[in-house]
C-alpha atoms as a PDB file:
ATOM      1  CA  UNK A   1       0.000   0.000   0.000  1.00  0.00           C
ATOM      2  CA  UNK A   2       0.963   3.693  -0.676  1.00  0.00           C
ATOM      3  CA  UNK A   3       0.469   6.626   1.048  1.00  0.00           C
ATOM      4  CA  UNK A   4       0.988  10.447  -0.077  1.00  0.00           C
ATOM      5  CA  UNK A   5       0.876  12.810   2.893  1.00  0.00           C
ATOM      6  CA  UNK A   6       1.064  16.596   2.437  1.00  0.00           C
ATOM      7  CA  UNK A   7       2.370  18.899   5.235  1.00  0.00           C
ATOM      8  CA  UNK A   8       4.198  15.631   6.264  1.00  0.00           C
ATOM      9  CA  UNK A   9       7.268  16.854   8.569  1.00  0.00           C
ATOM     10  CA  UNK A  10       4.936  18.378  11.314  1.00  0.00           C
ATOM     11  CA  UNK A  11       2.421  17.815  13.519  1.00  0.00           C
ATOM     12  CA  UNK A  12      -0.745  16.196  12.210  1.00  0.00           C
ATOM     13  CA  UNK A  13       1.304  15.359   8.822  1.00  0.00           C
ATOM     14  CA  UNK A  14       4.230  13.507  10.443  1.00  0.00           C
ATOM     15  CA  UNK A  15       2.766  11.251  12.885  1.00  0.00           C
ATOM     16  CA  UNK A  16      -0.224   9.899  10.065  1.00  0.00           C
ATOM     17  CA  UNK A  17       3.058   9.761   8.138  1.00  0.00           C
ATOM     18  CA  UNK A  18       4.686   7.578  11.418  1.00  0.00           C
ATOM     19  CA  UNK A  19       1.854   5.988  11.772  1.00  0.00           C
ATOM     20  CA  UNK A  20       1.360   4.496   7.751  1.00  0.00           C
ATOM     21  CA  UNK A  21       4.863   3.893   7.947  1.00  0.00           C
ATOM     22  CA  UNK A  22       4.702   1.246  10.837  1.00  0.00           C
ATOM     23  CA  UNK A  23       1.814  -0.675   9.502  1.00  0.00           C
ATOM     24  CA  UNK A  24       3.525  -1.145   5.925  1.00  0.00           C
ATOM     25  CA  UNK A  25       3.051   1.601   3.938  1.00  0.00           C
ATOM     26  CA  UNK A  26       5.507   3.069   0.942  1.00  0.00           C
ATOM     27  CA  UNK A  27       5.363   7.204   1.151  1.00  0.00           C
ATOM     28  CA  UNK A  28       5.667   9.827  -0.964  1.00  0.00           C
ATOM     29  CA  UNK A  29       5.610  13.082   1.460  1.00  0.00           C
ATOM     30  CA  UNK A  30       5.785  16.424   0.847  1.00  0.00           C
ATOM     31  CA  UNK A  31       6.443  20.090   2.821  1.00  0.00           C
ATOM     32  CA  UNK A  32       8.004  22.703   1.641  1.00  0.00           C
ATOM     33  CA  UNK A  33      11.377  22.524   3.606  1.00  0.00           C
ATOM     34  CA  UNK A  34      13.873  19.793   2.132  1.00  0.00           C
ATOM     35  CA  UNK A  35      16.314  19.670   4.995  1.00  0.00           C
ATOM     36  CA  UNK A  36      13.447  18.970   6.908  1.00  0.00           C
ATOM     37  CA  UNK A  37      12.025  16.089   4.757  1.00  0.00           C
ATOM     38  CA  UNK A  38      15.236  14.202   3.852  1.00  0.00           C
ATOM     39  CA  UNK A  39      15.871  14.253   8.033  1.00  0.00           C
ATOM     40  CA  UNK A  40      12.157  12.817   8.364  1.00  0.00           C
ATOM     41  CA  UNK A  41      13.243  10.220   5.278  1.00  0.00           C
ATOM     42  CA  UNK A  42      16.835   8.939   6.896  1.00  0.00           C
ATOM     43  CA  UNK A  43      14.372   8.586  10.323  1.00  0.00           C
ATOM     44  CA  UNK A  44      12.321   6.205   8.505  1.00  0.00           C
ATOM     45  CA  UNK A  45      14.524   4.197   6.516  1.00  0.00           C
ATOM     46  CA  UNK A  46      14.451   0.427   6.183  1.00  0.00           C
ATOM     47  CA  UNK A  47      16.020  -1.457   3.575  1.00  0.00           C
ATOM     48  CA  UNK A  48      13.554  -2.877   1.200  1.00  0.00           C
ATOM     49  CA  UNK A  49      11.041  -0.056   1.483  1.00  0.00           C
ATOM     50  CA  UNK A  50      10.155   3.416  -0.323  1.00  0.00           C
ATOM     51  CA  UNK A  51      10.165   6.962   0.810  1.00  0.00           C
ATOM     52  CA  UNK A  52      10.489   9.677  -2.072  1.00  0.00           C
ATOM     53  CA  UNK A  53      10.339  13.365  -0.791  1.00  0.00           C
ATOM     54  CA  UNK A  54       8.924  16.152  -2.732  1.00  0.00           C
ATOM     55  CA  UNK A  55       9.808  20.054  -1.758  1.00  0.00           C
ATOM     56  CA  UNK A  56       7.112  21.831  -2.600  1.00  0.00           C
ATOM     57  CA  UNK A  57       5.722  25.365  -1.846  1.00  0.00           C
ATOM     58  CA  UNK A  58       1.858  24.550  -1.781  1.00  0.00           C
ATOM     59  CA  UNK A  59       0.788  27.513  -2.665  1.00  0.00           C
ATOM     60  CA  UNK A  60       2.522  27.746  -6.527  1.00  0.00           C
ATOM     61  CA  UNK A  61       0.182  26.169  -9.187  1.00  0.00           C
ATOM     62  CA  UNK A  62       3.179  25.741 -10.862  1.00  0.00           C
ATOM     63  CA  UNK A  63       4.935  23.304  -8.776  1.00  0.00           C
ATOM     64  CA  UNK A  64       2.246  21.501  -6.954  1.00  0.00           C
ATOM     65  CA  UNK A  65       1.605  20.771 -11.133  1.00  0.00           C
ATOM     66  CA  UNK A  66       5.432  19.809 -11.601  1.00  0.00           C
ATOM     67  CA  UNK A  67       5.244  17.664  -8.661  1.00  0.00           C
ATOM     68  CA  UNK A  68       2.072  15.838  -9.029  1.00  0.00           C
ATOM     69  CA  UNK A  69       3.368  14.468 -12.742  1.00  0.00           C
ATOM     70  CA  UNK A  70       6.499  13.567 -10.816  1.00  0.00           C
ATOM     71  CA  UNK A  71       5.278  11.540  -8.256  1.00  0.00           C
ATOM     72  CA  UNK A  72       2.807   9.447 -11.128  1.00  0.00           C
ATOM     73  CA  UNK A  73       5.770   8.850 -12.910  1.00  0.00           C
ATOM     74  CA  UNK A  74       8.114   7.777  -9.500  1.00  0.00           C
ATOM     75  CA  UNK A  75       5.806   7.031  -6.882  1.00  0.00           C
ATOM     76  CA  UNK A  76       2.527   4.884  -8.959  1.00  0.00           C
ATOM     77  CA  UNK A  77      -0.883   4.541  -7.757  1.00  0.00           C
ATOM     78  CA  UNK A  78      -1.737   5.987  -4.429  1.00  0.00           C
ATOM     79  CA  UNK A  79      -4.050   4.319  -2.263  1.00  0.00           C
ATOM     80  CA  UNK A  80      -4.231   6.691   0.554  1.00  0.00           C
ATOM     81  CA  UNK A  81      -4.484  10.185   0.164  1.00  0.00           C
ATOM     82  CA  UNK A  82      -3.951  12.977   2.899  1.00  0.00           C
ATOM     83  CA  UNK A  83      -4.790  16.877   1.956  1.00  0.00           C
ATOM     84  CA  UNK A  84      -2.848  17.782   5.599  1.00  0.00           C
ATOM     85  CA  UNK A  85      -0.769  20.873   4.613  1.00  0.00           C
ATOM     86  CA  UNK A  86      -2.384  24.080   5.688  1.00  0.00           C
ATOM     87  CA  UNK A  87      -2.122  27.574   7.375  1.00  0.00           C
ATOM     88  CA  UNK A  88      -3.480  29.860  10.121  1.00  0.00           C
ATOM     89  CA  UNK A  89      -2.781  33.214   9.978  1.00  0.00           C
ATOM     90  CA  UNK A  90      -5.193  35.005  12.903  1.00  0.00           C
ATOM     91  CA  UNK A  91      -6.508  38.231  12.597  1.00  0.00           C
ATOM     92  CA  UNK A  92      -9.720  40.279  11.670  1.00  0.00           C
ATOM     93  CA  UNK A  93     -11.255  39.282   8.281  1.00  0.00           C
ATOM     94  CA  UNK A  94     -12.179  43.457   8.066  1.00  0.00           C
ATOM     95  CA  UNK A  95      -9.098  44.506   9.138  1.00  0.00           C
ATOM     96  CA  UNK A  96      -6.357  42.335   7.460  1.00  0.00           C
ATOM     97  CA  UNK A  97      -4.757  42.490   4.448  1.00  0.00           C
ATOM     98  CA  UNK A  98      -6.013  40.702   0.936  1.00  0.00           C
ATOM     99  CA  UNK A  99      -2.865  38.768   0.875  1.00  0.00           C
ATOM    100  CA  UNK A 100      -3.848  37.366   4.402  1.00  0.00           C
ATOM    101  CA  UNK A 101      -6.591  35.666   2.836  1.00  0.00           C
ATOM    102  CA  UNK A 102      -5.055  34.720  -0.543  1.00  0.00           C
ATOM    103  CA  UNK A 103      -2.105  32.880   1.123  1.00  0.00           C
ATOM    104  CA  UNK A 104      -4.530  30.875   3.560  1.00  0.00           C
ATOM    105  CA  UNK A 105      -6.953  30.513   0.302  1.00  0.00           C
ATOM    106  CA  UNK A 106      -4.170  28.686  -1.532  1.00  0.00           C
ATOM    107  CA  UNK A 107      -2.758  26.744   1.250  1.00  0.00           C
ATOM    108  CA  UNK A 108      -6.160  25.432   2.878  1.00  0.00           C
ATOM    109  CA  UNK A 109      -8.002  25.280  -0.344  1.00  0.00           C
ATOM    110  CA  UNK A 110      -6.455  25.100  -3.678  1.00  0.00           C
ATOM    111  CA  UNK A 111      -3.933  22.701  -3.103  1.00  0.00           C
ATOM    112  CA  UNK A 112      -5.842  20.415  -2.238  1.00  0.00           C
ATOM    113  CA  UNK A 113      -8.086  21.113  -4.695  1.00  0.00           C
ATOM    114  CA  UNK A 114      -5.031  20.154  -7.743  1.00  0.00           C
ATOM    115  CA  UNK A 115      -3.768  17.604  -5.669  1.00  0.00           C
ATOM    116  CA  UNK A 116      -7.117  15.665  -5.004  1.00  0.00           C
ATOM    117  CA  UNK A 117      -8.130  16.101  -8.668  1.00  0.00           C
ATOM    118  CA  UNK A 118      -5.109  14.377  -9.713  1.00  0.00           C
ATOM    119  CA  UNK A 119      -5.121  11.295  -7.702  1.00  0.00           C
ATOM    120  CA  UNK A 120      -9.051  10.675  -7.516  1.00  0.00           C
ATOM    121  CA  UNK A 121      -9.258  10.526 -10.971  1.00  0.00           C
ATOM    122  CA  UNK A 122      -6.569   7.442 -10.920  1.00  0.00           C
ATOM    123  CA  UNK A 123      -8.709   6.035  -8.047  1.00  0.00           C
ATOM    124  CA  UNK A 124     -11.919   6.224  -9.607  1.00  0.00           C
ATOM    125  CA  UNK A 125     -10.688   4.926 -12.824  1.00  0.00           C
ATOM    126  CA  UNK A 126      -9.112   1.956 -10.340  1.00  0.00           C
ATOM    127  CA  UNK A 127     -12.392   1.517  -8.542  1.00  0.00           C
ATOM    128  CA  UNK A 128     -10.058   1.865  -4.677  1.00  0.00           C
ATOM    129  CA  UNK A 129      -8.552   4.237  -2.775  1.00  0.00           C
ATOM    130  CA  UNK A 130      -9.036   6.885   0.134  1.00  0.00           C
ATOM    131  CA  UNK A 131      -8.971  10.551   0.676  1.00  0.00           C
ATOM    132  CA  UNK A 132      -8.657  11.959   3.516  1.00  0.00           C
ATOM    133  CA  UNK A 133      -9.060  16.148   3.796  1.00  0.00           C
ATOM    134  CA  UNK A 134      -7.583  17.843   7.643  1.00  0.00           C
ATOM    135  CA  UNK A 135     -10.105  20.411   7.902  1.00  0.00           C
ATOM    136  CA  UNK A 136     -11.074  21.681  11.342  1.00  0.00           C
ATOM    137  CA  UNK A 137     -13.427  22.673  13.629  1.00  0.00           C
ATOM    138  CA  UNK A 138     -13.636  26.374  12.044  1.00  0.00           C
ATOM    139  CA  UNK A 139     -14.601  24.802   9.092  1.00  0.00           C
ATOM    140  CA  UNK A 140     -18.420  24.921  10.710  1.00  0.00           C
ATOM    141  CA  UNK A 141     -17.841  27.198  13.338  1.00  0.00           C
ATOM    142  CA  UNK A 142     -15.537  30.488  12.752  1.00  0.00           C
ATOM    143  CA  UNK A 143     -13.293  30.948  15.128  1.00  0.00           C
ATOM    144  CA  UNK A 144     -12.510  33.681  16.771  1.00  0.00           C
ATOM    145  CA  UNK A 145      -9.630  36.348  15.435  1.00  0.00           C
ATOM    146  CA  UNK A 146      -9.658  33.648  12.569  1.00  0.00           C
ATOM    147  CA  UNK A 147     -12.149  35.091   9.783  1.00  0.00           C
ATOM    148  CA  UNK A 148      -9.763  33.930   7.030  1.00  0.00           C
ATOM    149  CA  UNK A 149      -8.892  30.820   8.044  1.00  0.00           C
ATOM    150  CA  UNK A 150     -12.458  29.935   8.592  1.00  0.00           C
ATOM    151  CA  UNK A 151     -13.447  30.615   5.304  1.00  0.00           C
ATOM    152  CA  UNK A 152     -11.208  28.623   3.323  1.00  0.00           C
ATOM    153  CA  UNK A 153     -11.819  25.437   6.300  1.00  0.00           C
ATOM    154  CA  UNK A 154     -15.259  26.100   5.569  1.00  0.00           C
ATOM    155  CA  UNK A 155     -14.470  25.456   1.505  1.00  0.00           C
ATOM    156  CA  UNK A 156     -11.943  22.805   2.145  1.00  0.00           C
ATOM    157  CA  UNK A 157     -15.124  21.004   3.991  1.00  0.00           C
ATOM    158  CA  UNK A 158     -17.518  21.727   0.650  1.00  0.00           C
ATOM    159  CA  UNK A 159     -14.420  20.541  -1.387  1.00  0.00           C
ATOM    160  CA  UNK A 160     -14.634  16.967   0.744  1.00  0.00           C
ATOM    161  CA  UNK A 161     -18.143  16.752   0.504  1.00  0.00           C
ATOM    162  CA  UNK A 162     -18.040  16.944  -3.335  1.00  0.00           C
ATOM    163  CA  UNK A 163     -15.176  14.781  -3.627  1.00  0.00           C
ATOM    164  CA  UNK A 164     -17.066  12.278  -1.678  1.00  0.00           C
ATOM    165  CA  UNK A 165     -20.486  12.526  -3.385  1.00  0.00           C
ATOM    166  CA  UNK A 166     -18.564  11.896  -7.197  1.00  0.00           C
ATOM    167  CA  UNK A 167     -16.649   9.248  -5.793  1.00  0.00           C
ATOM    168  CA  UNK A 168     -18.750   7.168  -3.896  1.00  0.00           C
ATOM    169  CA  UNK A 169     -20.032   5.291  -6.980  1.00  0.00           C
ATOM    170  CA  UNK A 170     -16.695   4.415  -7.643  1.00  0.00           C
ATOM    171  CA  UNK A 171     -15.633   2.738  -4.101  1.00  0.00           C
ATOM    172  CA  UNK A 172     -13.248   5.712  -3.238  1.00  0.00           C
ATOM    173  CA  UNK A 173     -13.899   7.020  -0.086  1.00  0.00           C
ATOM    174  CA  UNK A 174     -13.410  10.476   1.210  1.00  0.00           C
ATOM    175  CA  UNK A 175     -13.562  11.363   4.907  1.00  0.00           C
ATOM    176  CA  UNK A 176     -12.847  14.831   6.167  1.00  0.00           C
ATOM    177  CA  UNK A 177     -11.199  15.668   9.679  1.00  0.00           C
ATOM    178  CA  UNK A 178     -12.328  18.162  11.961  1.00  0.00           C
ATOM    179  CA  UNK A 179     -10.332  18.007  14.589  1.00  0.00           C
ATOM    180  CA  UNK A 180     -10.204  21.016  17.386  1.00  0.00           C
ATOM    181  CA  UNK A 181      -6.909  22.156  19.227  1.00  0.00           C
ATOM    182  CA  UNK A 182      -4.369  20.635  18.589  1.00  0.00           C
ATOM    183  CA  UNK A 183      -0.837  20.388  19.938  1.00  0.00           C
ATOM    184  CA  UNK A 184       0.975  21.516  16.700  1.00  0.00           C
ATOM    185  CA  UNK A 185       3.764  24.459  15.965  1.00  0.00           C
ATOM    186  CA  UNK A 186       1.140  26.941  15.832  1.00  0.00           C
ATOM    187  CA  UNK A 187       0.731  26.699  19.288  1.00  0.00           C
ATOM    188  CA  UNK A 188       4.880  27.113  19.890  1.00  0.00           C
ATOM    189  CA  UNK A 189       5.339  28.931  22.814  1.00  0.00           C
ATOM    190  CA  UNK A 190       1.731  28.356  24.341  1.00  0.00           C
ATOM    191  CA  UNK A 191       2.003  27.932  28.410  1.00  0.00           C
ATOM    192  CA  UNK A 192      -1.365  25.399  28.283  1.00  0.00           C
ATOM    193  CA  UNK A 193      -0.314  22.410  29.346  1.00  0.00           C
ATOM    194  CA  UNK A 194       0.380  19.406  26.395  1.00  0.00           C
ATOM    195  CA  UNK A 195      -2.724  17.130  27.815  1.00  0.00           C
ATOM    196  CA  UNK A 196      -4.720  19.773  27.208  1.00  0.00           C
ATOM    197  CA  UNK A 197      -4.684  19.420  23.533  1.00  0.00           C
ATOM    198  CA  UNK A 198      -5.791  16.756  21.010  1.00  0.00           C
ATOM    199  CA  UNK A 199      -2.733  15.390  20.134  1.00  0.00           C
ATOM    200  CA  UNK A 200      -1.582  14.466  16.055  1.00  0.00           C
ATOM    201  CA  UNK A 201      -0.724  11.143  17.357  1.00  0.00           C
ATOM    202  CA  UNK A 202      -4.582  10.497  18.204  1.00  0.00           C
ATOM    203  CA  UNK A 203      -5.550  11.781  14.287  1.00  0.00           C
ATOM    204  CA  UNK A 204      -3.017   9.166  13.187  1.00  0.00           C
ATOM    205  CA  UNK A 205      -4.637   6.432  15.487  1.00  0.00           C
ATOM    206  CA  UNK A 206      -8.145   7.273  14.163  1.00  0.00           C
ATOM    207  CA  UNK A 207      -6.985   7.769  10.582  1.00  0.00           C
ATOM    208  CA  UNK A 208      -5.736   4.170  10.515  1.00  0.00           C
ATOM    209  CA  UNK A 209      -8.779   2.415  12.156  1.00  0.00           C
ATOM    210  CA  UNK A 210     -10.674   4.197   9.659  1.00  0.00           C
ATOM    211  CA  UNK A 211      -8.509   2.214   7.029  1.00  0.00           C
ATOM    212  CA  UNK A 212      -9.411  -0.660   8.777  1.00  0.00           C
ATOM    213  CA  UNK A 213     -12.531  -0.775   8.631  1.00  0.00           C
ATOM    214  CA  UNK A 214     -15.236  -2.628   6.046  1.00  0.00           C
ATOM    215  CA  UNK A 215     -15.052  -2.219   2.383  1.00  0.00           C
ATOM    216  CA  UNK A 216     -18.801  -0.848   2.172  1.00  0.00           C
ATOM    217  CA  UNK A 217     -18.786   1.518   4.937  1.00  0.00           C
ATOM    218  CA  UNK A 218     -17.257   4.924   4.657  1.00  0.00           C
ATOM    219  CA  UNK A 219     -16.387   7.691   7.832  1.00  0.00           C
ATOM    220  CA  UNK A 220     -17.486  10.867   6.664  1.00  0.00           C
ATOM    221  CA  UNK A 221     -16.091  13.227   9.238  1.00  0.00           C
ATOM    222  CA  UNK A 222     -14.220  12.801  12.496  1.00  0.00           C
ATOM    223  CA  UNK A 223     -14.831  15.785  14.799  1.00  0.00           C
ATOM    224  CA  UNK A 224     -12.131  15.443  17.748  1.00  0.00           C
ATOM    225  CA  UNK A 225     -11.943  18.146  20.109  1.00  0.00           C
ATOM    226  CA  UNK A 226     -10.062  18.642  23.635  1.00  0.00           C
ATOM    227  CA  UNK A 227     -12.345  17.134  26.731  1.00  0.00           C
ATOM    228  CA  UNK A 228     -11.799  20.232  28.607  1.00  0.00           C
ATOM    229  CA  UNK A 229      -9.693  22.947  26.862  1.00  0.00           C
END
């Protein structure tokens, strides 16, 4: 089985990434930092098995483009999908600058919306495969001092419900993560205690039971939020 994970050297990214990667998988991931992803690769490596790393700036159409045709070509069918890579930048939808919500736009909503395109046409024309879309809370709820980001959650939600409704037919499934606070490097520097949060390792555990699970069922959304934050 292989898996492509976006956004894979941090947080949420790396430990599905761990996660695939103990239970078999072959990887392809990507993040925009190489240093950072050939590090990730050499912790990972066993003899026998495949890791290619991609740096990628998520936010060019022109090289998400160059590195999805690279990855067909190196890499070959992907069975598991993961849309993770993403940005917050908080501040006042009114107040903030255009390019506050452009970056976030492209970063939360358009990559995922080449990358996804690419692959679930190969899994529909297969009749297998999985997507799986990190969205987050403020995808149905804005968030507060996070106008921005909420929008383009809100369309990365509408983009997995599509995705899901076309390829359903097909036996693809789609399932979109909502998950709440979370301890990742946007929170660097935070004094709230680490139990507070959901940790990535417990979107990794869920992820993979999903995977798990029977052929004719599908998960369409995983809300997971702190118990008491």
């Amino acid at each position: 089985m292989k898996a492509l994970i976006t956004g894979a050297t941090k947080g949420i990214g790396r430990a599905i990434a761990i996660k695939l990667w103990q239970n078999g998988y072959d990887l392809a991931l990507i993040a925009r930092n190489k240093k950072e992803l050939e590090s990730f690769r050499d912790e990972l490596f066993l003899t026998g098995r495949t890791v290619l790393i991609y740096a990628v700036d998520c936010s060019q159409k022109e090289q998400v483009y160059d590195f999805l045709n690279k990855v067909d070509n190196e890499f070959g069918f992907v069975d598991v999908l993961v849309n993770n890579v993403g940005t917050f930048l908080p501040g006042s939808l009114l107040d903030e600058d255009d390019e506050v919500f452009e970056i976030q736009q492209q970063l939360n909503v358009n990559s995922a919306y080449y990358i996804s395109k690419f692959f679930a046409k190969n899994m529909r024309s297969a009749g297998r495969g999985h997507i799986f879309n990190i969205c987050s809370v403020a995808s149905k709820t804005p968030v507060k001092n996070g106008g921005s980001y909420s929008v383009t959650k809100a369309a990365m939600l509408s983009l997995n419900n599509v995705l899901r409704q076309e390829l359903a037919p097909h036996n693809v499934k789609v399932t979109a993560f909502l998950p709440g606070s979370t301890k990742t490097s946007s929170w660097e520097g935070t004094t709230i205690p680490d139990e507070k949060f959901v940790q990535p390792e417990d979107i990794a555990e869920t992820l993979f039971t999903i995977l798990n699970l029977s052929k004719g069922v599908n998960v369409d959304e995983v809300l997971i939020t702190p118990l008491d934050f």
